[in-house]
N, C-alpha and C. Protein backbone atom coordinates (compact mmCIF):
# COMPACT_ATOMS: atom_id res chain seq x y z
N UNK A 1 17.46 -13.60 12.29
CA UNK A 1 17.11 -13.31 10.92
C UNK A 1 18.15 -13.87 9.95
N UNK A 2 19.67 -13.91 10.42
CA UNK A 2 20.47 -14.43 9.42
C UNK A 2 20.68 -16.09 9.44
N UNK A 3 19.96 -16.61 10.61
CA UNK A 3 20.16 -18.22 10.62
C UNK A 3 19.38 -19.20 9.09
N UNK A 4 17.83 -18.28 8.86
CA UNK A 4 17.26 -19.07 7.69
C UNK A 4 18.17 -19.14 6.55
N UNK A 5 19.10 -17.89 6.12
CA UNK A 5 19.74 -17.43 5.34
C UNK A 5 21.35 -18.12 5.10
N UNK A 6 21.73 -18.15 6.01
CA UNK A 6 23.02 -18.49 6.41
C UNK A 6 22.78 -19.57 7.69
N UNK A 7 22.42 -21.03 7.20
CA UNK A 7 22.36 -21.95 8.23
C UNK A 7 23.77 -22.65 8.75
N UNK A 8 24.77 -22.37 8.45
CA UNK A 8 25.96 -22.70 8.50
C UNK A 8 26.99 -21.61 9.12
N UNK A 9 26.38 -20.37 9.38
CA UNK A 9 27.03 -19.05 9.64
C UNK A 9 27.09 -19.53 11.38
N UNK A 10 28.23 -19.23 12.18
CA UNK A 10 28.45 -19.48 13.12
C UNK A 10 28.00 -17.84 14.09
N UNK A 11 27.24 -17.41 15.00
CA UNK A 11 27.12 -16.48 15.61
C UNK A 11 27.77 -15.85 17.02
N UNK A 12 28.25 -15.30 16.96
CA UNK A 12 28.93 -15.01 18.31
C UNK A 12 27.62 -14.25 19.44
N UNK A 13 27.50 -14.77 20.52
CA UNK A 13 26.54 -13.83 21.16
C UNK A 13 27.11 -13.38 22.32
N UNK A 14 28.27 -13.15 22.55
CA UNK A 14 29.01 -12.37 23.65
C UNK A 14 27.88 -10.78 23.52
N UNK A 15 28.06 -10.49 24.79
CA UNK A 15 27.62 -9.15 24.66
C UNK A 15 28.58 -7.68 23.85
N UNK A 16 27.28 -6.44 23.65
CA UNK A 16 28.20 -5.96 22.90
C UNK A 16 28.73 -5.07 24.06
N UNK A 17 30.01 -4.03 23.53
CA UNK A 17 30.42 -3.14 24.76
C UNK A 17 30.30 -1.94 24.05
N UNK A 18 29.40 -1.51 24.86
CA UNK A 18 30.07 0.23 24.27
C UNK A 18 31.27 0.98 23.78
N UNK A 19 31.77 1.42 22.66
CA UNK A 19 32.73 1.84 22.16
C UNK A 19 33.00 3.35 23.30
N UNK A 20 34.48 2.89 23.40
CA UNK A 20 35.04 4.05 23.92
C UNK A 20 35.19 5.41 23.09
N UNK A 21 35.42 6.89 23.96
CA UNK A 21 35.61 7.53 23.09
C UNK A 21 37.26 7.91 23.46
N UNK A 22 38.06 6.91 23.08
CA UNK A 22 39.66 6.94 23.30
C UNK A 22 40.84 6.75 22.44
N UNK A 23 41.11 7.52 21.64
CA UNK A 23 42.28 6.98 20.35
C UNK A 23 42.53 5.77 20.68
N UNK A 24 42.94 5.00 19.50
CA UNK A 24 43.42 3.84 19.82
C UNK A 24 42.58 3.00 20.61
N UNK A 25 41.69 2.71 20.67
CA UNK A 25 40.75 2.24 21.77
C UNK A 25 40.59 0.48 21.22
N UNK A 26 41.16 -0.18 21.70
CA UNK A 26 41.21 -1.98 21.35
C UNK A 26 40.32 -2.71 21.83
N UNK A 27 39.29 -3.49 21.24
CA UNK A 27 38.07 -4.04 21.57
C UNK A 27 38.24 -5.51 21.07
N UNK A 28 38.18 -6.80 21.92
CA UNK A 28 38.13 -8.41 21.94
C UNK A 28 37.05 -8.49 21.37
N UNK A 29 35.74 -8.25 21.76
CA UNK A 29 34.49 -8.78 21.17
C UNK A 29 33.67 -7.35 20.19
N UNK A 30 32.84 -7.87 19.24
CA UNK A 30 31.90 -6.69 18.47
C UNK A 30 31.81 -5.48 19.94
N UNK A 31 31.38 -4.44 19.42
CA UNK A 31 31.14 -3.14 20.04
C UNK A 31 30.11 -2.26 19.29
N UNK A 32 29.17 -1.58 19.86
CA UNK A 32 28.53 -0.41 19.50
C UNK A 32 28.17 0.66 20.01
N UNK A 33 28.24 1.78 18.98
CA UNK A 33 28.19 3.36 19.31
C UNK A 33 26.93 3.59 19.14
N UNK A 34 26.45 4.34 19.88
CA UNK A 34 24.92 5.19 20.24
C UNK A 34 25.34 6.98 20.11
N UNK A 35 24.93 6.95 18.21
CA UNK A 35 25.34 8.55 18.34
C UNK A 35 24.43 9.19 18.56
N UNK A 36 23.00 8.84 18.71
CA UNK A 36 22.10 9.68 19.91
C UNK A 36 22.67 10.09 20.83
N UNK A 37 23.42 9.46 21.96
CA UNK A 37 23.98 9.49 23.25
C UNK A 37 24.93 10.27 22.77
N UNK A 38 25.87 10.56 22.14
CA UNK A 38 27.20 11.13 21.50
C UNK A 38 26.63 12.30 21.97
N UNK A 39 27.76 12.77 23.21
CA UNK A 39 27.67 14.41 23.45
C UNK A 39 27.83 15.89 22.05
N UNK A 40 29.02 15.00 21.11
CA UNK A 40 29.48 15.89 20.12
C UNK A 40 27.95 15.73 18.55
N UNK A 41 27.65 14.29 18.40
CA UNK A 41 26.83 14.12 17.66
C UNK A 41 24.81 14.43 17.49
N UNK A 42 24.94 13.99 18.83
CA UNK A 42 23.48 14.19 19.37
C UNK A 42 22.57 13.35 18.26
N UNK A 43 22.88 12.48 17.40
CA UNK A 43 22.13 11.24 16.43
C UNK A 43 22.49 12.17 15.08
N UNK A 44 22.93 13.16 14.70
CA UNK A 44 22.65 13.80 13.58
C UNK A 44 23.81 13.05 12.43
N UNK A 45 23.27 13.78 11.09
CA UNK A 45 23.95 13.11 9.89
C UNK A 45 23.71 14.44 9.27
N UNK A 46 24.61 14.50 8.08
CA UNK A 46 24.64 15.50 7.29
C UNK A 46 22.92 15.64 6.71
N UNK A 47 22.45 16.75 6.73
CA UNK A 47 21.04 17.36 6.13
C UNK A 47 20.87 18.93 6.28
N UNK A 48 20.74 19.23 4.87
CA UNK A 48 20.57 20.26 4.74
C UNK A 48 19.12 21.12 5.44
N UNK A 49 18.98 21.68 6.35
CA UNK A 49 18.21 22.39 6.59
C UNK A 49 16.98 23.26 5.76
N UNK A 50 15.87 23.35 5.74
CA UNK A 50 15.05 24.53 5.10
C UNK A 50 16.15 25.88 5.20
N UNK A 51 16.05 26.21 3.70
CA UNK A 51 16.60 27.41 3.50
C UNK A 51 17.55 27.48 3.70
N UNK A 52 18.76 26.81 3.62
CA UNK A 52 20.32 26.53 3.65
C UNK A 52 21.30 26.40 2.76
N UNK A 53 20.11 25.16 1.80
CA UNK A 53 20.56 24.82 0.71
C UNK A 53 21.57 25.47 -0.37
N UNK A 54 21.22 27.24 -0.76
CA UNK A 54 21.67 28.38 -1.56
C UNK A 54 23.07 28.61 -0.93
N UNK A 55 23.22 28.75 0.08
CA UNK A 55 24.40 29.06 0.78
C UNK A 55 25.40 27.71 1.15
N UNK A 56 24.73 26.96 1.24
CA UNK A 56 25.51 25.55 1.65
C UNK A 56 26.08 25.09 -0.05
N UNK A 57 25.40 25.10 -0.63
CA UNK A 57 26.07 24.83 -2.23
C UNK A 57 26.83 26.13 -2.64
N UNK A 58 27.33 27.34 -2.09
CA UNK A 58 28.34 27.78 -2.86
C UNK A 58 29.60 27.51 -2.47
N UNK A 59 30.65 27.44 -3.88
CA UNK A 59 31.79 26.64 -4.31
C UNK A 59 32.76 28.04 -4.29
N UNK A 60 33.89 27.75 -3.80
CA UNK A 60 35.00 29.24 -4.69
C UNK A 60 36.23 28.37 -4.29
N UNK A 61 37.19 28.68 -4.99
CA UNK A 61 38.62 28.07 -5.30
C UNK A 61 39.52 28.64 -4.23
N UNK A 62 40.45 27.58 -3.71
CA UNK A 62 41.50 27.99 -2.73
C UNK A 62 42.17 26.85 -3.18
N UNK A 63 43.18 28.26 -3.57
CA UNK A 63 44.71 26.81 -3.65
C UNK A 63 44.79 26.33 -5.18
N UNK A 64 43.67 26.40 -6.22
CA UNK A 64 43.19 25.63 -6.97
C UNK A 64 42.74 24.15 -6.64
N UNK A 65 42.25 24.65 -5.54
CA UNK A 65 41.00 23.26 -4.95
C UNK A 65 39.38 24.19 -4.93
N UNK A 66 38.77 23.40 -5.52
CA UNK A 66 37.55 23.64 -5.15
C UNK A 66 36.75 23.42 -3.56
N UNK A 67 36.81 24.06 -3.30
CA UNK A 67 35.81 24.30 -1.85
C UNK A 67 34.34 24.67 -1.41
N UNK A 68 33.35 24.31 -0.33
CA UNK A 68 32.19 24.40 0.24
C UNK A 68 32.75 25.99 0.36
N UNK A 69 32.38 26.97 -0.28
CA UNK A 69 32.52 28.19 0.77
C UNK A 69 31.76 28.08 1.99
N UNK A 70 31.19 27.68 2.80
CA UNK A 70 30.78 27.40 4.25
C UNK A 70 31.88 26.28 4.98
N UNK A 71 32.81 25.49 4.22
CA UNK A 71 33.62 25.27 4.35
C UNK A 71 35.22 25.42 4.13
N UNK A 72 35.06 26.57 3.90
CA UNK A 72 36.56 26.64 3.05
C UNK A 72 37.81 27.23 4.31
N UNK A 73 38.99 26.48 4.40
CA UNK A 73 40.04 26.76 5.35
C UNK A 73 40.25 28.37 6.28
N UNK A 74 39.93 28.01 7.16
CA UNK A 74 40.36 29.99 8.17
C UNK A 74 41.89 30.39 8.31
N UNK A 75 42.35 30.70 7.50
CA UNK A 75 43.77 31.67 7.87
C UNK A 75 44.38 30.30 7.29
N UNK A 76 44.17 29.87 6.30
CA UNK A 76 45.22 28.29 5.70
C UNK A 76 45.73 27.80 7.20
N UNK A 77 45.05 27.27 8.06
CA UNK A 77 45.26 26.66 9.32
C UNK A 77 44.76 26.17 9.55
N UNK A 78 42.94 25.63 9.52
CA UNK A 78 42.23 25.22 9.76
C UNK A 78 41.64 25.19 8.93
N UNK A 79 41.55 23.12 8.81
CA UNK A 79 41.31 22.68 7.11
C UNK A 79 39.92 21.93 7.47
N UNK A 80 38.80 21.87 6.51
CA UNK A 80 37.53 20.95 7.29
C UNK A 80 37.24 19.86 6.43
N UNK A 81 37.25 18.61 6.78
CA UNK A 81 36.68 17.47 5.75
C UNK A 81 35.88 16.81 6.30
N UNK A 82 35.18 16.11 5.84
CA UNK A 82 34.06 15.07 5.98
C UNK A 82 33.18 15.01 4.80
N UNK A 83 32.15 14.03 5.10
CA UNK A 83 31.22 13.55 3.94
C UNK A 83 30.15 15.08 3.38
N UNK A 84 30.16 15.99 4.62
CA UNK A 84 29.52 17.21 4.62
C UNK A 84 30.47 18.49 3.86
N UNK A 85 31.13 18.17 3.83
CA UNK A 85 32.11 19.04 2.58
C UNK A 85 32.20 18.64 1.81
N UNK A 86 32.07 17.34 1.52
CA UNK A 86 32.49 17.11 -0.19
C UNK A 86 31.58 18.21 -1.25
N UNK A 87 32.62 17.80 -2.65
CA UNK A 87 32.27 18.67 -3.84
C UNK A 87 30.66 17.97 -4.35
N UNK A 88 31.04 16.89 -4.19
CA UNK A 88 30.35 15.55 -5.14
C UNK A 88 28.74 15.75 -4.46
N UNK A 89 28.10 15.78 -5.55
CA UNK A 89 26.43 14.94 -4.79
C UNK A 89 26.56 13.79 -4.08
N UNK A 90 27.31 13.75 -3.22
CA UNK A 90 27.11 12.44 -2.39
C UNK A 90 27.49 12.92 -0.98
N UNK A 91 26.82 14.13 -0.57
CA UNK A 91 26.67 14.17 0.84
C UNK A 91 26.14 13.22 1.46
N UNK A 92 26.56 13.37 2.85
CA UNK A 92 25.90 11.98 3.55
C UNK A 92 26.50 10.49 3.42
N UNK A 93 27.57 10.26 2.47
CA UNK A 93 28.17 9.14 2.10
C UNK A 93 29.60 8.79 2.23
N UNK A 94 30.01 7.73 2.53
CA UNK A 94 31.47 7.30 2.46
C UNK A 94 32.42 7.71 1.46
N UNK A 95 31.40 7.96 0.02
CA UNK A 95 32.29 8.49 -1.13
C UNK A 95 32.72 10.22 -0.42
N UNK A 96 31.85 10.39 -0.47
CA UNK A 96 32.07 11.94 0.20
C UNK A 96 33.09 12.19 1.19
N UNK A 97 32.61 11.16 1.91
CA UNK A 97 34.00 11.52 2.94
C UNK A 97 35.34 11.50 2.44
N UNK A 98 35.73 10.48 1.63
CA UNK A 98 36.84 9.74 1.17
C UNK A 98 36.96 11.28 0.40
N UNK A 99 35.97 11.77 -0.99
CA UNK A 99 36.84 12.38 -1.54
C UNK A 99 37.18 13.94 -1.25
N UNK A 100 36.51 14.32 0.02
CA UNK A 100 36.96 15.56 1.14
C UNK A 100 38.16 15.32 1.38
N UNK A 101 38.41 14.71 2.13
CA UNK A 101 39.62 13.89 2.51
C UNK A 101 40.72 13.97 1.53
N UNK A 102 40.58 13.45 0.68
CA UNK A 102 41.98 13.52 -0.31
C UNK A 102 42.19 14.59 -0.79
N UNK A 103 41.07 15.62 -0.98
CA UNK A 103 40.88 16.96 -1.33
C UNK A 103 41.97 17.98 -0.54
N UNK A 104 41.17 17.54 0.46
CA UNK A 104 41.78 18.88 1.76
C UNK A 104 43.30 18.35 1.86
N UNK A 105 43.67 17.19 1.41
CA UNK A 105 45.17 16.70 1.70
C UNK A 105 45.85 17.24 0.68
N UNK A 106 45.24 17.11 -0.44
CA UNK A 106 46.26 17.86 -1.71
C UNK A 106 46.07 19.49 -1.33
N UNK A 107 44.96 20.14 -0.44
CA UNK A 107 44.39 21.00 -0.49
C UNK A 107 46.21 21.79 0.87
N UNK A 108 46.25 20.87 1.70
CA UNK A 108 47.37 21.27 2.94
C UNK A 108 48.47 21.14 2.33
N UNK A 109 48.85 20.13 1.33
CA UNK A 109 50.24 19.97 0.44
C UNK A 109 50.48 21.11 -0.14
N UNK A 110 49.39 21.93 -0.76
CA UNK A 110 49.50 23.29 -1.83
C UNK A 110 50.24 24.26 -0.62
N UNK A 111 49.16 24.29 0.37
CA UNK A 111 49.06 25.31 1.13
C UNK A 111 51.04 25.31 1.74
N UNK A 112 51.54 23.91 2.00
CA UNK A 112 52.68 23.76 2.95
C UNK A 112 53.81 24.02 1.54
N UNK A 113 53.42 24.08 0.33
CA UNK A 113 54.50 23.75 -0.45
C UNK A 113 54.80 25.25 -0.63
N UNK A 114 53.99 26.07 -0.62
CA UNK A 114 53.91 28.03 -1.10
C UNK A 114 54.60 28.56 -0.08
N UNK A 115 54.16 27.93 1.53
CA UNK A 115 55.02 28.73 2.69
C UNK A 115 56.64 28.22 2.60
N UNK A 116 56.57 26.89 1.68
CA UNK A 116 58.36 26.47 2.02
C UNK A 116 58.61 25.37 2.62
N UNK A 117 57.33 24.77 3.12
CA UNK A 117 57.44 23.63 4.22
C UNK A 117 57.47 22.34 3.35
């Protein structure tokens, strides 16, 4: 499909390899993940369920961070981010993830700066 488009685009057709599930995991040629197959994923993506919605959108403050109350930190020890916590209407998205992420980081800085750490 990309040859009509890009007649000059050079293609690699090595096979692909299945991505490991190993920190650090170093791959020579393209690779792909099957998060169907994913024991932890089972194919899913953030979606709100029938009848979830009310409870999945409430917000309450920790730290002076705004938080998912369905997500908000257990005992300031256990912090949760992903695209499924974000504040933003952009569940399901890279923005989301990104701005969970920086959230919950200023969110562990508060938390480490009050104990002294």
């Amino acid at each position: 499909m990309l040859r009509p488009v890009y007649p000059s685009l050079t293609l690699k057709t090595s096979p692909l390899e299945e991505a490991k599930d190993l920190q650090l995991a170093s791959y020579d040629n393209a690779v792909f993940k099957s998060w169907i197959d994913d024991p932890y994923s089972k194919g899913s993506y953030s979606n709100r369920a029938i009848g979830t919605a009310g409870w999945l959108s409430e917000m309450e403050n920790s730290h002076g961070e705004k938080v998912r109350t369905a997500f908000r930190p257990v005992d300031d020890k256990i912090f949760f981010a992903g695209e499924h916590t974000t504040i933003l209407d952009a569940m399901g998205t890279l923005e989301g993830a990104i701005e969970s992420g920086e959230r919950m980081a200023r969110l562990m800085d508060k938390v480490l700066r009050e104990r002294g750490g």
